[in-house]
C-alpha atoms as a PDB file:
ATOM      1  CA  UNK A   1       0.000   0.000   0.000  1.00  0.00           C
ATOM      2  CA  UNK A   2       1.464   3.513  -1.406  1.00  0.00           C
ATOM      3  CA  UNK A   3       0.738   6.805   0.933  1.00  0.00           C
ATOM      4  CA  UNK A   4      -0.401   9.289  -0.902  1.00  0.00           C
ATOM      5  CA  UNK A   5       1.305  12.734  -0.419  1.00  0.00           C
ATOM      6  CA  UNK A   6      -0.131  15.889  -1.695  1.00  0.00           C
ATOM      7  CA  UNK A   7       1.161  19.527  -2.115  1.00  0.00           C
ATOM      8  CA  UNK A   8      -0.728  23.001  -1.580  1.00  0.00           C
ATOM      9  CA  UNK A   9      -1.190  25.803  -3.266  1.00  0.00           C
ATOM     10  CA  UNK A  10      -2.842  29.120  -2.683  1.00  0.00           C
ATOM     11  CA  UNK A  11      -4.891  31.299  -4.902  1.00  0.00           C
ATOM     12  CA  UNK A  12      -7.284  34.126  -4.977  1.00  0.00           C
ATOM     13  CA  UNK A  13     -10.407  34.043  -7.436  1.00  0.00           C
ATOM     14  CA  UNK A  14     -12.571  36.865  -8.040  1.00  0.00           C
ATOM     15  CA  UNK A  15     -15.904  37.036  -9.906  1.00  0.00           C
ATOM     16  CA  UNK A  16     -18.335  39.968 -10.700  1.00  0.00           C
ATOM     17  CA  UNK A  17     -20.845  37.534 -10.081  1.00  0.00           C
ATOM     18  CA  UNK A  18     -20.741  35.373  -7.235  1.00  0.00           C
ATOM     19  CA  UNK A  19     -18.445  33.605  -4.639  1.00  0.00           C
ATOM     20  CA  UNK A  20     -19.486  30.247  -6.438  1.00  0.00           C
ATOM     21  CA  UNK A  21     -18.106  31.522 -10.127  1.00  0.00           C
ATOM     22  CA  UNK A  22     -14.560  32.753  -8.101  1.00  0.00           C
ATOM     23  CA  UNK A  23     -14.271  28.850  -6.571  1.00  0.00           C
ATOM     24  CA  UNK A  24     -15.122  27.817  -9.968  1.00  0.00           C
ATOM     25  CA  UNK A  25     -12.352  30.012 -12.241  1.00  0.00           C
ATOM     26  CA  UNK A  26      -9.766  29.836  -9.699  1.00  0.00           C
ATOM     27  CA  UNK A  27     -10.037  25.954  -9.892  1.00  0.00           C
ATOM     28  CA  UNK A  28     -10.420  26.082 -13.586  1.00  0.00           C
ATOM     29  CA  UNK A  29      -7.304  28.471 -14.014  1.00  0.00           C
ATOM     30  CA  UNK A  30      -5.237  26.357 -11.684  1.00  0.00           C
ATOM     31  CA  UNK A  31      -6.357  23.133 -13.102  1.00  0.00           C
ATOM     32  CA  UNK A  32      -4.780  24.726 -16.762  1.00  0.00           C
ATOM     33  CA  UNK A  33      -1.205  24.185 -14.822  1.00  0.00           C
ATOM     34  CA  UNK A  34      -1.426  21.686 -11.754  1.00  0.00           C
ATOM     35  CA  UNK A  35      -2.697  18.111 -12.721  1.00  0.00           C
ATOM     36  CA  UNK A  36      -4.004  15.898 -10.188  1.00  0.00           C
ATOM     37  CA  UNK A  37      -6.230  18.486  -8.452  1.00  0.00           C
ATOM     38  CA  UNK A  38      -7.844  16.586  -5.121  1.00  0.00           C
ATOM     39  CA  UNK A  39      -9.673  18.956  -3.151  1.00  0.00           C
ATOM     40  CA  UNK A  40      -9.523  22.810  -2.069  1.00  0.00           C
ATOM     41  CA  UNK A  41     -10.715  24.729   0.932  1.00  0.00           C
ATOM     42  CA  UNK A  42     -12.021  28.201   0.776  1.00  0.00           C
ATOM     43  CA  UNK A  43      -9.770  30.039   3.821  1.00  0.00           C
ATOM     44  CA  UNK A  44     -11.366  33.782   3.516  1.00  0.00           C
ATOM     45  CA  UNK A  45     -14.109  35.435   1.385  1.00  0.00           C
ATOM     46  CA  UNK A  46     -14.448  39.116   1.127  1.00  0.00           C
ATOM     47  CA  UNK A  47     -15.523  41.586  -1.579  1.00  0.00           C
ATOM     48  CA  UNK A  48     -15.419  45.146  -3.245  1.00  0.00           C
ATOM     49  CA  UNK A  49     -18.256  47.504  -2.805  1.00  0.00           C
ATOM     50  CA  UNK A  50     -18.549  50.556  -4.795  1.00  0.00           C
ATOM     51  CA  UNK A  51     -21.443  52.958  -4.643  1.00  0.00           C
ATOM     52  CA  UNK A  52     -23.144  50.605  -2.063  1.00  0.00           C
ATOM     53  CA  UNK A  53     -23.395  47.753  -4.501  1.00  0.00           C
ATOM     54  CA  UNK A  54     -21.041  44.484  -4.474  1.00  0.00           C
ATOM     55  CA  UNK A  55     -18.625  45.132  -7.193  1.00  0.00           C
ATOM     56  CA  UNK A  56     -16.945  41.797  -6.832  1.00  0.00           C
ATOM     57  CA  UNK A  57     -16.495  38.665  -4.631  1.00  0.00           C
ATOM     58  CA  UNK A  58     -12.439  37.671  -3.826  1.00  0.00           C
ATOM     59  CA  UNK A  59     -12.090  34.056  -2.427  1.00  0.00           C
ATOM     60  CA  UNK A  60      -8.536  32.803  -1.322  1.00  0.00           C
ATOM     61  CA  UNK A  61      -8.215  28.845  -1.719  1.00  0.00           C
ATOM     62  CA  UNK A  62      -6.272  26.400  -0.897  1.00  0.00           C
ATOM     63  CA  UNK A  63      -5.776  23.250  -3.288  1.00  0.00           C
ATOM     64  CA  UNK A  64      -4.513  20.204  -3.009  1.00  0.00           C
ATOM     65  CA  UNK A  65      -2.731  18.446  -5.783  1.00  0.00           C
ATOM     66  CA  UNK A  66      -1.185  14.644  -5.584  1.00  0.00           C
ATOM     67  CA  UNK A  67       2.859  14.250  -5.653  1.00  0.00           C
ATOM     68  CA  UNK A  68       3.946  11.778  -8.244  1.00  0.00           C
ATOM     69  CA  UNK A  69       7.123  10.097  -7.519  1.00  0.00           C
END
């Protein structure tokens, strides 16, 4: 039996429209350069108001990719 070993990496997404499309394009973008994506975690979520309105949403993730030997 092999233990598996993963790395992390963090990342900020941001989306005009919704925390869900930031998760979604920062896994998307990262996925273009790290194979073997396993999970993430959303660590902080926060935005950008402007004129009282939500401009944009910002999530910072953490992802977990596997190590190959």
């Amino acid at each position: 039996m092999s233990d598996n070993i993963y790395k992390i990496t963090e990342v900020v997404g941001t989306s005009e429209t919704g925390i869900e499309d930031a998760i979604r394009g920062a896994i998307e973008r990262t996925a273009r350069t790290v194979n073997d994506i396993g999970w993430f975690e959303v660590t902080d979520t926060r935005g950008h108001v402007v004129d009282g309105k939500i401009a944009h949403f910002q999530v910072t993730l953490r992802i977990g990719f596997h190590v190959h030997d």
